[in-house]
N, C-alpha and C. Protein backbone atom coordinates (compact mmCIF):
# COMPACT_ATOMS: atom_id res chain seq x y z
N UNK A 1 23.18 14.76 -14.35
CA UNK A 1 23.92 14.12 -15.42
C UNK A 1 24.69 12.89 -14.96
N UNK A 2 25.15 12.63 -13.95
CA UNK A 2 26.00 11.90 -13.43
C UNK A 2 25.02 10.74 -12.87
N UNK A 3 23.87 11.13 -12.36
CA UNK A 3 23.08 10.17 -12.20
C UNK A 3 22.71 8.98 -13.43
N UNK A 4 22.21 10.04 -14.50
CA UNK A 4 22.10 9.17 -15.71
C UNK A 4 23.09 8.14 -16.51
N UNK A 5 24.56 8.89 -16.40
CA UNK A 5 25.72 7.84 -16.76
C UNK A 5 26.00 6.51 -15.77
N UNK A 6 25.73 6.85 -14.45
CA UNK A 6 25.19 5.71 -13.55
C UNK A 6 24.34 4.29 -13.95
N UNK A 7 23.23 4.67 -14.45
CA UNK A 7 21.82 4.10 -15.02
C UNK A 7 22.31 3.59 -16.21
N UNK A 8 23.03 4.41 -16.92
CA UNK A 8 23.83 3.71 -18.71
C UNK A 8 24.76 2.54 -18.40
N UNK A 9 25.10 2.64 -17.22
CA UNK A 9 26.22 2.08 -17.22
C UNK A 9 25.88 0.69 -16.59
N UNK A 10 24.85 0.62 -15.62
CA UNK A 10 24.16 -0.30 -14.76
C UNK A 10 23.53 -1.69 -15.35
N UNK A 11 24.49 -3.31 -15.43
CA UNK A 11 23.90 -3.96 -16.16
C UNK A 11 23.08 -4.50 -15.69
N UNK A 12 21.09 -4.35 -16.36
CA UNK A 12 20.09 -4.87 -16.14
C UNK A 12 19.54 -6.32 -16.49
N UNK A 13 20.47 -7.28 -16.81
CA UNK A 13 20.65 -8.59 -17.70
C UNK A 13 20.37 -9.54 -16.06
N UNK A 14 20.33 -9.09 -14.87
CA UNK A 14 20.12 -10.09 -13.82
C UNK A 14 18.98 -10.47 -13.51
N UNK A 15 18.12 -8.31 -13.51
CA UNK A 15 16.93 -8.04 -13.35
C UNK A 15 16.05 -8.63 -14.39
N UNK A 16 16.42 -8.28 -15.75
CA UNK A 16 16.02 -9.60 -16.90
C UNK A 16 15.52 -10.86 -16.76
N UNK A 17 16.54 -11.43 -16.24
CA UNK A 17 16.97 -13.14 -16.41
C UNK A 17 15.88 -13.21 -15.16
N UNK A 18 14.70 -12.28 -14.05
CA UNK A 18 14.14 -13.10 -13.08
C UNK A 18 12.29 -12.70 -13.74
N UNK A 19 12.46 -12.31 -14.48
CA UNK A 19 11.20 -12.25 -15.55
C UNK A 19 10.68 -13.45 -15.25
N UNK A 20 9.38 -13.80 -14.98
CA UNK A 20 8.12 -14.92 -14.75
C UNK A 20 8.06 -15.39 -16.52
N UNK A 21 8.10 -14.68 -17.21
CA UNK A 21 7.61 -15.19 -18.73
C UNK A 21 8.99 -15.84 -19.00
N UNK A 22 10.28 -15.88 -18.72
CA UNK A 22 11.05 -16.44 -19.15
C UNK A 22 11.33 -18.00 -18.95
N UNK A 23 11.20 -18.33 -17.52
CA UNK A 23 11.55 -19.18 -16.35
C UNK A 23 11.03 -20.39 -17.44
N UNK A 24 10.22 -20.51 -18.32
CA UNK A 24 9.88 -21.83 -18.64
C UNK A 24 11.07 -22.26 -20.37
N UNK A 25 12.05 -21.59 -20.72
CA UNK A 25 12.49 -21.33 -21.53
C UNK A 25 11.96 -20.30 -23.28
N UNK A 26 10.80 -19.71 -22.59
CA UNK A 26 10.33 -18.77 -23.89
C UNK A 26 11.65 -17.61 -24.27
N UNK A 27 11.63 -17.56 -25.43
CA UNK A 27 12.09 -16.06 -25.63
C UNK A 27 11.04 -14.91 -25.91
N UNK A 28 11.73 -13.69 -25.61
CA UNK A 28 11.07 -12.35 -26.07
C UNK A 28 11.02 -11.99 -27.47
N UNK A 29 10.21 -12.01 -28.54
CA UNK A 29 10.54 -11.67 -29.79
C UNK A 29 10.20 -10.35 -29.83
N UNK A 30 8.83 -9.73 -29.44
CA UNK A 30 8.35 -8.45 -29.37
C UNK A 30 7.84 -8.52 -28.18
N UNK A 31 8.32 -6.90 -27.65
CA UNK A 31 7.97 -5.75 -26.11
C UNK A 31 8.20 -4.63 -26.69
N UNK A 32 6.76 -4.55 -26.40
CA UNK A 32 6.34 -2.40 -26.83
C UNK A 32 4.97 -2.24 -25.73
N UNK A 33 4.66 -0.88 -25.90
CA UNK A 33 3.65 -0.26 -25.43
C UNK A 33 3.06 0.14 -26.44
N UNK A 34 1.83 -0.72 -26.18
CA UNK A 34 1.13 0.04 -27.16
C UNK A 34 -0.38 1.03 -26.72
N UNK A 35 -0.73 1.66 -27.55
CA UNK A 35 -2.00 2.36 -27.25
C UNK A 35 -3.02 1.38 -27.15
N UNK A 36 -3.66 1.45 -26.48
CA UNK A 36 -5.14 0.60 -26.73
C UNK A 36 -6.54 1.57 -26.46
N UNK A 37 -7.49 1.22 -26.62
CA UNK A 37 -8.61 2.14 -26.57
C UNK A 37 -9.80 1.26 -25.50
N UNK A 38 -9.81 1.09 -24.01
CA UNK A 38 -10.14 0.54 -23.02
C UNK A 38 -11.63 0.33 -22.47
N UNK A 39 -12.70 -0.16 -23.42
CA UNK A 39 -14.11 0.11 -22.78
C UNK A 39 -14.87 -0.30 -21.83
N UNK A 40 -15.16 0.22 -20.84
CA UNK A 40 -15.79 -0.86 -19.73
C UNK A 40 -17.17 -1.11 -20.41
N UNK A 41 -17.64 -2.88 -20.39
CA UNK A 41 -19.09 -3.30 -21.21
C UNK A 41 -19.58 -3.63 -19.59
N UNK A 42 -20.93 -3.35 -19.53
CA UNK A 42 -22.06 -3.23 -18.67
C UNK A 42 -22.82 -4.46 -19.53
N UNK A 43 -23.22 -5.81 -18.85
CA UNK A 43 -24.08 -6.76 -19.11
C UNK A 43 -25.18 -6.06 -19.70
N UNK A 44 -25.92 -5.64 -19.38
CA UNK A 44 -27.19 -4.77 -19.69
C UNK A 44 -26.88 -3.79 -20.55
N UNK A 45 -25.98 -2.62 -20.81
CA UNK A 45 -26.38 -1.90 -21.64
C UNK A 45 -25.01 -1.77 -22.44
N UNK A 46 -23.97 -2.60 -23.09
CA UNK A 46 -23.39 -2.75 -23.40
C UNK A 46 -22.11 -2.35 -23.48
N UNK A 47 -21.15 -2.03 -24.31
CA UNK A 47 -19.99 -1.17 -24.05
C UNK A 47 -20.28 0.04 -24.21
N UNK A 48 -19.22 0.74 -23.41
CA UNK A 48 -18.99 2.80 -23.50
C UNK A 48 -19.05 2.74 -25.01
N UNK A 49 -19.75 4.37 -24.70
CA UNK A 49 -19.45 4.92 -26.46
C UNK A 49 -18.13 5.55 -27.04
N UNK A 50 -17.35 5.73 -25.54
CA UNK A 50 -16.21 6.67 -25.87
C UNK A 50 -15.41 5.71 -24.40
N UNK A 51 -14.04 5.13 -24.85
CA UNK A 51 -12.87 4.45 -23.98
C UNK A 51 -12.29 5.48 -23.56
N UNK A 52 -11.03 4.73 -22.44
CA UNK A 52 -9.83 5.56 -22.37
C UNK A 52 -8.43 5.03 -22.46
N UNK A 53 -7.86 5.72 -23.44
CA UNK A 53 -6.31 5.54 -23.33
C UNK A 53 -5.66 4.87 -22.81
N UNK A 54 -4.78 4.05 -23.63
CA UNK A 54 -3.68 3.64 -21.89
C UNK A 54 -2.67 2.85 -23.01
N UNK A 55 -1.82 2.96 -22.36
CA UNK A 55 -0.40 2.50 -22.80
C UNK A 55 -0.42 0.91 -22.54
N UNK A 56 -0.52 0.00 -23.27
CA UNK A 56 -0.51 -1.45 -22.80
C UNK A 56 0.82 -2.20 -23.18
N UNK A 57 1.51 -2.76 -22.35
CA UNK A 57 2.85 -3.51 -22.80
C UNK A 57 2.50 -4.97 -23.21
N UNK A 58 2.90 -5.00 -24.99
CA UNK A 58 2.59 -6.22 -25.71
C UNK A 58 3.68 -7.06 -25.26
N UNK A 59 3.58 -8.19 -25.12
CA UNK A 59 4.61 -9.05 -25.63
C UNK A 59 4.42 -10.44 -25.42
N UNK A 60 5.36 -10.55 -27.43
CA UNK A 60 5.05 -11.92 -27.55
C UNK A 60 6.54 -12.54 -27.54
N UNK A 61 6.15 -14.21 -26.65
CA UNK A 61 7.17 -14.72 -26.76
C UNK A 61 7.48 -16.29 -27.14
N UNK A 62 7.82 -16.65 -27.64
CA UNK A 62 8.39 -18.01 -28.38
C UNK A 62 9.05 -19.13 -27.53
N UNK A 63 8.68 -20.51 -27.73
CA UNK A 63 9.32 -21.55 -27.21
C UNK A 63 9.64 -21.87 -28.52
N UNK A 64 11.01 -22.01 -28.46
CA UNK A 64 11.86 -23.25 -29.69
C UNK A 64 12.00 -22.47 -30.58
N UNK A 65 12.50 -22.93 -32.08
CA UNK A 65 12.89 -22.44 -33.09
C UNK A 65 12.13 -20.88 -33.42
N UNK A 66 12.96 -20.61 -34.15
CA UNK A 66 12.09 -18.86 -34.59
C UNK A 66 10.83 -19.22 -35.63
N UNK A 67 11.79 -20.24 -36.58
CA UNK A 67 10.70 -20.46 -37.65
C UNK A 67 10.03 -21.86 -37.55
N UNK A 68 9.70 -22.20 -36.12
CA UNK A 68 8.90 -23.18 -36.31
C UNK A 68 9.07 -23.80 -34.88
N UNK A 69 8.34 -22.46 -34.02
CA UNK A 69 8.30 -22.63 -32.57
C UNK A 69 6.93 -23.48 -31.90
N UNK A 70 7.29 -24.46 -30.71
CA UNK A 70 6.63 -25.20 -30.21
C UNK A 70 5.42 -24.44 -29.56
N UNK A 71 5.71 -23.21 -29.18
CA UNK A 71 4.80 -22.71 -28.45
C UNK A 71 4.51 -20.97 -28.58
N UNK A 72 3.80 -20.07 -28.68
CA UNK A 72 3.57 -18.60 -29.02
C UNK A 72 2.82 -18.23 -27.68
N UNK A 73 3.15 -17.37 -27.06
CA UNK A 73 2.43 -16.58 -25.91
C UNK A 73 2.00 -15.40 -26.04
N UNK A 74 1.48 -14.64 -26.03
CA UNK A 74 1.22 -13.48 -25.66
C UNK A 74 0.60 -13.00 -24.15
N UNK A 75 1.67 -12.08 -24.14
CA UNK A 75 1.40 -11.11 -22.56
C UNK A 75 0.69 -9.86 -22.59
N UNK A 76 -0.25 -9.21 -22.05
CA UNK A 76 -0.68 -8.12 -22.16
C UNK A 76 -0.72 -7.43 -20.78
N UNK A 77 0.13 -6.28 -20.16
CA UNK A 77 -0.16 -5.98 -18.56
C UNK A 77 -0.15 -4.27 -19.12
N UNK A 78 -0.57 -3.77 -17.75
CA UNK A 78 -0.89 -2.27 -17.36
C UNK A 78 0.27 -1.93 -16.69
N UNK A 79 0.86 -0.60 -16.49
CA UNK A 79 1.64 -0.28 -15.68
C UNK A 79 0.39 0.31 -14.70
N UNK A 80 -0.41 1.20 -15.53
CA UNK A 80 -1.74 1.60 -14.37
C UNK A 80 -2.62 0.88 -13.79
N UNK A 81 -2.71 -0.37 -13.92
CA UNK A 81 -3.38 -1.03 -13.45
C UNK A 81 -2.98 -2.88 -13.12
N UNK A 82 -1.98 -2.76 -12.06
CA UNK A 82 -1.96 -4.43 -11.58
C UNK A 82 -2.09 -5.24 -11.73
N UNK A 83 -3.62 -4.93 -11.73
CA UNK A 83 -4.35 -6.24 -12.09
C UNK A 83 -5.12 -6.47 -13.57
N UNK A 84 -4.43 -5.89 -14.27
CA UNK A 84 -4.80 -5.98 -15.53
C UNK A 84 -3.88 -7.00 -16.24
N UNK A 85 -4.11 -8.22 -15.95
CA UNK A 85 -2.59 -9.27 -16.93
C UNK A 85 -3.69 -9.86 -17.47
N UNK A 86 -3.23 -10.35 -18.96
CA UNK A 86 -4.16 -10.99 -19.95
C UNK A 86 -2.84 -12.37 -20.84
N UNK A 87 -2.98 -13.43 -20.73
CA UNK A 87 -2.28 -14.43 -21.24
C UNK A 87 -2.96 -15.12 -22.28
N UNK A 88 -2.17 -15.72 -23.44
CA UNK A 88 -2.79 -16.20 -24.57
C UNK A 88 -1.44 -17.50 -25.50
N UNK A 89 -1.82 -18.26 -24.42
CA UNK A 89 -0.47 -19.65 -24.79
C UNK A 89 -1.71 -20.31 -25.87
N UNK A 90 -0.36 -20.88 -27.17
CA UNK A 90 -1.47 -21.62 -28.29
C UNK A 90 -0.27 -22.23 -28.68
N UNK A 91 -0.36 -23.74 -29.04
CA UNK A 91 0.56 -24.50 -29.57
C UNK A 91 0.63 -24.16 -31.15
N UNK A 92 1.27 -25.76 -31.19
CA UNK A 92 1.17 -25.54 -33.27
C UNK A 92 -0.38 -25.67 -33.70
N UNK A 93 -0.96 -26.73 -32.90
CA UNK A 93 -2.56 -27.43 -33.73
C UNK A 93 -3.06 -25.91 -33.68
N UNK A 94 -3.22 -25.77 -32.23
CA UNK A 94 -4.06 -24.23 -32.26
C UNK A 94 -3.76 -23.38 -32.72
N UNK A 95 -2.31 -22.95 -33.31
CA UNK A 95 -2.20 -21.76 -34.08
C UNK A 95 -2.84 -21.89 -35.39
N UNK A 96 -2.95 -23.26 -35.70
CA UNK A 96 -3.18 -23.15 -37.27
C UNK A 96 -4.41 -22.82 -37.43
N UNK A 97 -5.13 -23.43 -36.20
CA UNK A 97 -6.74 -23.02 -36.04
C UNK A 97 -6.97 -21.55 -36.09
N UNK A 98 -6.05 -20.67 -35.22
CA UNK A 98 -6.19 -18.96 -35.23
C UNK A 98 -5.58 -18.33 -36.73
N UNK A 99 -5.24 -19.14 -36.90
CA UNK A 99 -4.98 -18.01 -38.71
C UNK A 99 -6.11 -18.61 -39.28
């Protein structure tokens, strides 16, 4: 118990502030885990018929205004897997192109 009021009490705002996605001035709008359903595709015989699970941490983050930001990122990483990082920077021209 005493451990945990430790940890409540412990401000993580330093560990925060040395975040790689921040350093260029983005903010965090959304961070979750989400489920994803993971298929390995084989050139030749295409994707699995059946994935696996995994907890993926979304997050998207914003350069500049909320409602009318210079820049949108999205982060996608594994806690199970390292080397699983997926990046997706799109300005204004190109966002308008993705809707």
């Amino acid at each position: 118990p005493q451990d945990i009021s430790i940890l409540n009490s412990f401000d993580f705002t330093a560990i925060e502030e040395m975040d790689p996605s921040l350093s260029d001035g983005h903010r965090i709008m959304y961070e979750r885990e989400v489920p994803f359903e993971l298929r390995i595709q084989d050139a030749n015989t295409g994707p699995q018929e059946v994935g696996t699970l995994e907890a993926i941490k979304v997050k998207v983050l914003i350069l500049g205004d909320e409602m009318n930001p210079q820049n949108i990122r999205i982060e996608l990483t594994s806690e199970n897997d390292l080397f699983f990082h997926y990046t997706y920077s799109v300005e204004e021209s190109g966002f308008k192109g993705l809707q």
